[in-house]
N, C-alpha and C. Protein backbone atom coordinates (compact mmCIF):
# COMPACT_ATOMS: atom_id res chain seq x y z
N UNK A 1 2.84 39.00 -111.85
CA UNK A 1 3.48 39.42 -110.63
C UNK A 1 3.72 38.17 -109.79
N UNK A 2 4.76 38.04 -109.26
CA UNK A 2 5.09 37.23 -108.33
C UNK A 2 5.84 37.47 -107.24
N UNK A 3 5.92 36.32 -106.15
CA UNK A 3 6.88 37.06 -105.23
C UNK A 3 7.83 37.62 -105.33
N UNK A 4 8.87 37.26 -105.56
CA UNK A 4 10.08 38.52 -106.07
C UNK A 4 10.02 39.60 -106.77
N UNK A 5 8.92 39.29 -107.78
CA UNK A 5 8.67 41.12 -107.79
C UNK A 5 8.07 42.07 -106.50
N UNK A 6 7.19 41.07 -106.01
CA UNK A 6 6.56 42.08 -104.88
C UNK A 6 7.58 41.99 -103.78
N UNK A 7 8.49 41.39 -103.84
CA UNK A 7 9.32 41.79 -102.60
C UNK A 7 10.72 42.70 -103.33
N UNK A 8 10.89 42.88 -104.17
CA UNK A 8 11.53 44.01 -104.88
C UNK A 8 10.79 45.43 -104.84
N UNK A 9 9.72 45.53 -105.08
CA UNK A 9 9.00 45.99 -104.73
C UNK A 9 8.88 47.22 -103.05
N UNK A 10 8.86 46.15 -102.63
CA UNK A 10 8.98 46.06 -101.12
C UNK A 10 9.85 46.66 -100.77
N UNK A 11 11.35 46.27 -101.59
CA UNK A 11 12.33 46.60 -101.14
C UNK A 11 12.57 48.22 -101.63
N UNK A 12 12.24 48.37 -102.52
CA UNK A 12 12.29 50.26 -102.90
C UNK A 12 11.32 50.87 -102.02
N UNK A 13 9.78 50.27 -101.53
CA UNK A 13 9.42 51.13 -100.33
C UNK A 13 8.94 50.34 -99.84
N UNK A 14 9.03 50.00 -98.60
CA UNK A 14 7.84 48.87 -97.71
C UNK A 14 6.79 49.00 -97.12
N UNK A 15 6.50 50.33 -97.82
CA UNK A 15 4.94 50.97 -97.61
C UNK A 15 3.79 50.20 -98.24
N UNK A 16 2.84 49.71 -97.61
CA UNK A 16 1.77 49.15 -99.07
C UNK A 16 0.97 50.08 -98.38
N UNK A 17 0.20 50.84 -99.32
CA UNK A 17 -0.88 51.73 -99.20
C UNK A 17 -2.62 51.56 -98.93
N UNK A 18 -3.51 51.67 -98.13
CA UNK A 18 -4.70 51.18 -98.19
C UNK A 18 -5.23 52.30 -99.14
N UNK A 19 -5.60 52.30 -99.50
CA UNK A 19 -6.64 52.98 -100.23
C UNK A 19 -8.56 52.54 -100.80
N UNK A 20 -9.04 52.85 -99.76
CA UNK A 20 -10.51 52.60 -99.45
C UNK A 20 -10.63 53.10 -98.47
N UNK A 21 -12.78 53.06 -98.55
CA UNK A 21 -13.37 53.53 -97.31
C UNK A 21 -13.97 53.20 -97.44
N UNK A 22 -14.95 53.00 -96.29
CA UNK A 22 -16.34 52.15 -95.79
C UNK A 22 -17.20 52.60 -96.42
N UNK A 23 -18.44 51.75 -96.73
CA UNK A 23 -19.52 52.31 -96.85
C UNK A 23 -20.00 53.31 -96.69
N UNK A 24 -20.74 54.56 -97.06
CA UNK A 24 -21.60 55.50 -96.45
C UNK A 24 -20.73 56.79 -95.95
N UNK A 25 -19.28 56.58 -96.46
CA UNK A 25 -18.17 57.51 -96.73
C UNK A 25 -18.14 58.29 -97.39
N UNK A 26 -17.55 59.80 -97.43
CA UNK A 26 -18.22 60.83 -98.70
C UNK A 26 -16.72 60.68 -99.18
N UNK A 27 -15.34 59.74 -98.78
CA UNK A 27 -14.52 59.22 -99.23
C UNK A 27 -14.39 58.03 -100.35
N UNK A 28 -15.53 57.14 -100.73
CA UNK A 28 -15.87 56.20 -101.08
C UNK A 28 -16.34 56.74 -102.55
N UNK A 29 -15.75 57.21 -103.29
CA UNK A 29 -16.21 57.10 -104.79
C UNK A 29 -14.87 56.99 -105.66
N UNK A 30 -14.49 56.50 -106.89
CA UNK A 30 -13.58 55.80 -107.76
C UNK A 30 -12.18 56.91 -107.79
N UNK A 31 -13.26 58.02 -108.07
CA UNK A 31 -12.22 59.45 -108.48
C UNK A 31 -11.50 60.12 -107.12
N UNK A 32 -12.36 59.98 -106.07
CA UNK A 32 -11.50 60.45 -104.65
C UNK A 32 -10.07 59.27 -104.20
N UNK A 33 -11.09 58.30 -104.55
CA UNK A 33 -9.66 56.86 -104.46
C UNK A 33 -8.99 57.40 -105.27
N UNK A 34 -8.81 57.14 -106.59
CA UNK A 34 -7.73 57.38 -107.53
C UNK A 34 -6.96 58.49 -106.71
N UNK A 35 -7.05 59.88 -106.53
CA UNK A 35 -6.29 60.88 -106.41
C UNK A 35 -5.42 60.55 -105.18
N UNK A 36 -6.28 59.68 -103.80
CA UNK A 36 -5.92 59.34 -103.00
C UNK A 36 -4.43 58.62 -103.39
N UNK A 37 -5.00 57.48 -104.12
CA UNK A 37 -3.91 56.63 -104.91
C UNK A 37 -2.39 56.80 -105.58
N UNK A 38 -2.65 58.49 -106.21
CA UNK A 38 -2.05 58.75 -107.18
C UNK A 38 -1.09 59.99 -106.01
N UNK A 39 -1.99 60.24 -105.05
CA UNK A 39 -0.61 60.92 -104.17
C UNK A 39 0.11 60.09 -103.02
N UNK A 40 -0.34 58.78 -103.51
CA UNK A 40 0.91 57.57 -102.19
C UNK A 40 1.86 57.61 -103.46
N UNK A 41 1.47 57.31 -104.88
CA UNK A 41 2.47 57.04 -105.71
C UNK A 41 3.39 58.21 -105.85
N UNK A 42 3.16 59.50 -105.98
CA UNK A 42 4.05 60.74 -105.91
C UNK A 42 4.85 60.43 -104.58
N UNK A 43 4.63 59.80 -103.94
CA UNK A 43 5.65 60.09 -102.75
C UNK A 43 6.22 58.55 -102.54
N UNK A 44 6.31 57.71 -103.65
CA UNK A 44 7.31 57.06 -103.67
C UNK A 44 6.13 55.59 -103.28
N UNK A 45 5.36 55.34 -103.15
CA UNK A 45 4.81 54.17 -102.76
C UNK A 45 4.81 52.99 -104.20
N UNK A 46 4.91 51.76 -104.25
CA UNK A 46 4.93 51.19 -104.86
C UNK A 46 4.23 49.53 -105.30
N UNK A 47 3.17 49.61 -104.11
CA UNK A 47 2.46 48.92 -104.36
C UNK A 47 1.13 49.31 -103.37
N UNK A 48 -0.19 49.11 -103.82
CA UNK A 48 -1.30 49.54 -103.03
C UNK A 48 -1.95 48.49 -103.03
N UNK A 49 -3.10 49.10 -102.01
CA UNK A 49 -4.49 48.25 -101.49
C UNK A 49 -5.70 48.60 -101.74
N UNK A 50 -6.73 47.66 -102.45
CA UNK A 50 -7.53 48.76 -102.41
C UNK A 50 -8.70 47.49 -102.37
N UNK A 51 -10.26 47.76 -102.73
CA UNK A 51 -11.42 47.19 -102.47
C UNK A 51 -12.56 47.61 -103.63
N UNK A 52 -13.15 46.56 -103.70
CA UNK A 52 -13.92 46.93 -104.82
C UNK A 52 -13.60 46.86 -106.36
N UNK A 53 -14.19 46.01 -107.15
CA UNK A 53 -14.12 45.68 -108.74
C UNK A 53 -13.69 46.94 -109.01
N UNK A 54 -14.79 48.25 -109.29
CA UNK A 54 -14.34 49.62 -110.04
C UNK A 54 -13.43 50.01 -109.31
N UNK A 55 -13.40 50.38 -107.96
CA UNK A 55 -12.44 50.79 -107.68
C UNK A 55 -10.95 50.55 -108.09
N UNK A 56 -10.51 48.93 -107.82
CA UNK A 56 -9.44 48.66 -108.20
C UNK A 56 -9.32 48.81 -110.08
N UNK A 57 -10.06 48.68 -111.05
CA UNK A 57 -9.83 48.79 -112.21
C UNK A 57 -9.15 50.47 -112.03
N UNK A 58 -10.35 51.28 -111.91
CA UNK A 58 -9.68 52.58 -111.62
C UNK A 58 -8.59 53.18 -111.05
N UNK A 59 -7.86 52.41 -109.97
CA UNK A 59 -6.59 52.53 -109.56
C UNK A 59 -5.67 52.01 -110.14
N UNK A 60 -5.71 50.69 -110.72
CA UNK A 60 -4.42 50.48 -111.72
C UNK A 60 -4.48 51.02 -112.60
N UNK A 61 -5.55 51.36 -113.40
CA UNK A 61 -5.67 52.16 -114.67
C UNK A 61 -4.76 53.24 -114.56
N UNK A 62 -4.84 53.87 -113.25
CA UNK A 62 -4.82 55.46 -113.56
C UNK A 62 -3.51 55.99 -113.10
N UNK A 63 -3.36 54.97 -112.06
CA UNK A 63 -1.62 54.81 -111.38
C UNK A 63 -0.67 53.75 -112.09
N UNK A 64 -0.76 52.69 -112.58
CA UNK A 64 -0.02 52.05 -113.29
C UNK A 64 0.39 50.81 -112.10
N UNK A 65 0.73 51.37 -111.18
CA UNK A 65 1.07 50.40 -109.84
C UNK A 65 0.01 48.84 -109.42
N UNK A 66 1.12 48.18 -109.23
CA UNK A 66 0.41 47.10 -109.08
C UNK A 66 -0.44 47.23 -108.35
N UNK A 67 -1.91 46.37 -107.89
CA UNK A 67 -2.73 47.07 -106.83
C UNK A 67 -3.12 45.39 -106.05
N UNK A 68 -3.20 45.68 -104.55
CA UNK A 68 -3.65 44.59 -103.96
C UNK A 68 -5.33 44.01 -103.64
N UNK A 69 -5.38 43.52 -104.68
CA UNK A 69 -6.82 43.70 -104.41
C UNK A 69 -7.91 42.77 -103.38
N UNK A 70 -9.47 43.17 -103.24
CA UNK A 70 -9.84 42.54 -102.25
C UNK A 70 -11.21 42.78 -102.42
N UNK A 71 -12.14 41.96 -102.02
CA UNK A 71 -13.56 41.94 -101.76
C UNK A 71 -14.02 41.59 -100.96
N UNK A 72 -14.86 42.60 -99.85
CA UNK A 72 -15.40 42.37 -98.83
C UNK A 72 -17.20 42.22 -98.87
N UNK A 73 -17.07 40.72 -98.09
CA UNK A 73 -18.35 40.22 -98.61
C UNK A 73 -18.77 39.17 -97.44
N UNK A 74 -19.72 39.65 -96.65
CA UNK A 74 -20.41 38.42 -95.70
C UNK A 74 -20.77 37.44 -96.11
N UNK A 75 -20.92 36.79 -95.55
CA UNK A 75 -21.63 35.37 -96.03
C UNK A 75 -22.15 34.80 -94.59
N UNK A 76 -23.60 34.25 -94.49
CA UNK A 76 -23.89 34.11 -93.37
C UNK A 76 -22.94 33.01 -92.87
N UNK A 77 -23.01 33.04 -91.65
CA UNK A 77 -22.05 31.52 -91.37
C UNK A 77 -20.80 31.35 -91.40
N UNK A 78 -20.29 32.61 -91.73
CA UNK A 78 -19.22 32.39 -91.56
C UNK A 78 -18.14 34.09 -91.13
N UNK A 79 -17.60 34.20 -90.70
CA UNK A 79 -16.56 35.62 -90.39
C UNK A 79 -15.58 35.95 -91.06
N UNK A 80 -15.39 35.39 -91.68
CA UNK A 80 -14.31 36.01 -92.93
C UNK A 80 -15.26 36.63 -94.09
N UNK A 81 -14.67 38.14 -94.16
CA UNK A 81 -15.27 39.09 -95.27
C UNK A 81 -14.66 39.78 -95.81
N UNK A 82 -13.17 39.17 -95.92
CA UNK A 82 -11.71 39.73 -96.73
C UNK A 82 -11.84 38.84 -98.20
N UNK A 83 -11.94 38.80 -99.31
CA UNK A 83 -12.11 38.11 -100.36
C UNK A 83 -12.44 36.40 -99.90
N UNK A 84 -13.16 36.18 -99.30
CA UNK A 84 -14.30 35.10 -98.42
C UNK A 84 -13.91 33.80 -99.49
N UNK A 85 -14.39 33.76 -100.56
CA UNK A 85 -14.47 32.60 -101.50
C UNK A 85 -13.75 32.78 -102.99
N UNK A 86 -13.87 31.89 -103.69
CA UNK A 86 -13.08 31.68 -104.68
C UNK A 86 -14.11 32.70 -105.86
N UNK A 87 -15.00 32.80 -105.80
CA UNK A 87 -15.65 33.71 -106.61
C UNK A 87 -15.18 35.32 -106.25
N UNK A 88 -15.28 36.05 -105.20
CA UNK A 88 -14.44 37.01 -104.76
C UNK A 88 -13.16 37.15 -105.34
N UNK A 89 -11.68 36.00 -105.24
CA UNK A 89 -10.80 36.05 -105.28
C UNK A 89 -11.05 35.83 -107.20
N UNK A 90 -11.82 35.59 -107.82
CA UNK A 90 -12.33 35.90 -109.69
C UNK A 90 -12.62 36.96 -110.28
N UNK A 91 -13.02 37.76 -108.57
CA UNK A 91 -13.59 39.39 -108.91
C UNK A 91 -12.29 39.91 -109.34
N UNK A 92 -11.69 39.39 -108.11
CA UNK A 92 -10.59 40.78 -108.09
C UNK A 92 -9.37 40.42 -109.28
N UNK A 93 -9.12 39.17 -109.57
CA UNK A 93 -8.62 38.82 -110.87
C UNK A 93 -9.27 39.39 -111.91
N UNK A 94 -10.32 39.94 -112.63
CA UNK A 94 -11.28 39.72 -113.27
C UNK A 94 -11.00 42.01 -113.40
N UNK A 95 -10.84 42.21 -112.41
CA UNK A 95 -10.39 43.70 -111.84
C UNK A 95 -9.05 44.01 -112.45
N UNK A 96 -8.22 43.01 -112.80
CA UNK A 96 -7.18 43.48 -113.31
C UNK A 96 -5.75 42.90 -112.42
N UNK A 97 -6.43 42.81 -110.91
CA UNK A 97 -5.40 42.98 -110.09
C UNK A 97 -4.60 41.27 -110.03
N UNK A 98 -3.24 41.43 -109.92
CA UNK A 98 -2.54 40.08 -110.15
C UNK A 98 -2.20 39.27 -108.79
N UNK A 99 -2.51 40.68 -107.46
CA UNK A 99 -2.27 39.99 -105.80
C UNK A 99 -3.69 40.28 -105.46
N UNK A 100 -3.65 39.31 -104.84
CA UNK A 100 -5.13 39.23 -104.18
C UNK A 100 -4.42 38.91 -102.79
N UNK A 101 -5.58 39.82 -101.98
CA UNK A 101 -5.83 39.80 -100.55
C UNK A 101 -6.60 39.30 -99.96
N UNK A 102 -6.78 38.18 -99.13
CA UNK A 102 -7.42 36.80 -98.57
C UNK A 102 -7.00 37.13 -96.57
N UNK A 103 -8.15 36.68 -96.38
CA UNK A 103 -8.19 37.04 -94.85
C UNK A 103 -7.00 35.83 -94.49
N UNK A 104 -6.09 35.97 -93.96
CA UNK A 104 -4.94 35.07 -93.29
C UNK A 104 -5.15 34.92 -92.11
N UNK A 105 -6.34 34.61 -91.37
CA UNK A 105 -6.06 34.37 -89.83
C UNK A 105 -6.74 32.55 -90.07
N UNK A 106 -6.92 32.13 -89.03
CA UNK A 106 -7.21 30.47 -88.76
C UNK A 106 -8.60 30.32 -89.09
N UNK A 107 -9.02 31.55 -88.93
CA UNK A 107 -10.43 31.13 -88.77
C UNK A 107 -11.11 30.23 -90.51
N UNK A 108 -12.21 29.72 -89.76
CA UNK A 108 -12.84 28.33 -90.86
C UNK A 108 -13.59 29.87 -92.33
N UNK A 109 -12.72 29.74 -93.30
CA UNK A 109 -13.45 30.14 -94.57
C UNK A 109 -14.37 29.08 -95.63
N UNK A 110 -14.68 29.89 -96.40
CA UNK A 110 -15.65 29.17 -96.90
C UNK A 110 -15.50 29.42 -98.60
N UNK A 111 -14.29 29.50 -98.54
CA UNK A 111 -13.73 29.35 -100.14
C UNK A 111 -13.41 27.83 -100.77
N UNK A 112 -13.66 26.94 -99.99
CA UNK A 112 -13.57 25.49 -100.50
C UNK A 112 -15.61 25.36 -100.96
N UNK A 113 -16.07 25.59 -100.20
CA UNK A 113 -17.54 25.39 -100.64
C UNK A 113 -18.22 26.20 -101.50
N UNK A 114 -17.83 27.13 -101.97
CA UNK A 114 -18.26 28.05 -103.14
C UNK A 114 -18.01 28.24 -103.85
């Protein structure tokens, strides 16, 4: 996947879909995502978001759609907990998924030191 696909993409719907939930959610298990997943794709969505190794295996698996993936993960010392380091951004490769989602604001990450 690359940019022009994902902005082709884009261009048939410019919806990207979240699909996750927090911790301690009775929303938060593989099979409620998937279905979640699988009714943005019935209604035309064409690329999603989602969190979590199983999770995301389970959503591309089951939808076919590319999926944006991401790992949220503290690390003391630092405020970024959007795929934080380069080990995170291995998960979600490693998940299947070919876009990875990386916190984009200024703030100091800590993916050069890990």
């Amino acid at each position: 996947m690359n940019l022009t696909s994902i902005l082709k993409l884009l261009g048939e719907c410019p919806l990207v879909v979240s699909v996750q939930a927090p911790e301690g959610s009775p929303l938060r298990d593989d099979s409620t995502l998937v279905r979640l997943a699988l009714a943005s794709a019935n209604e035309g969505v064409r690329l999603l978001r989602a969190e979590g190794p199983s999770s995301l295996q389970a959503i591309a698996r089951s939808t076919g759609l590319p999926v944006m993936g991401l790992i949220k993960r503290t690390y003391e010392g630092s405020p970024v907990y959007i795929t934080p380091t380069l080990a995170e951004v291995e998960e979600v490769l490693s998940a299947g998924c070919r876009v990875v989602a990386v916190d984009g604001t200024g703030r100091p990450s800590l993916a050069r030191s890990r």
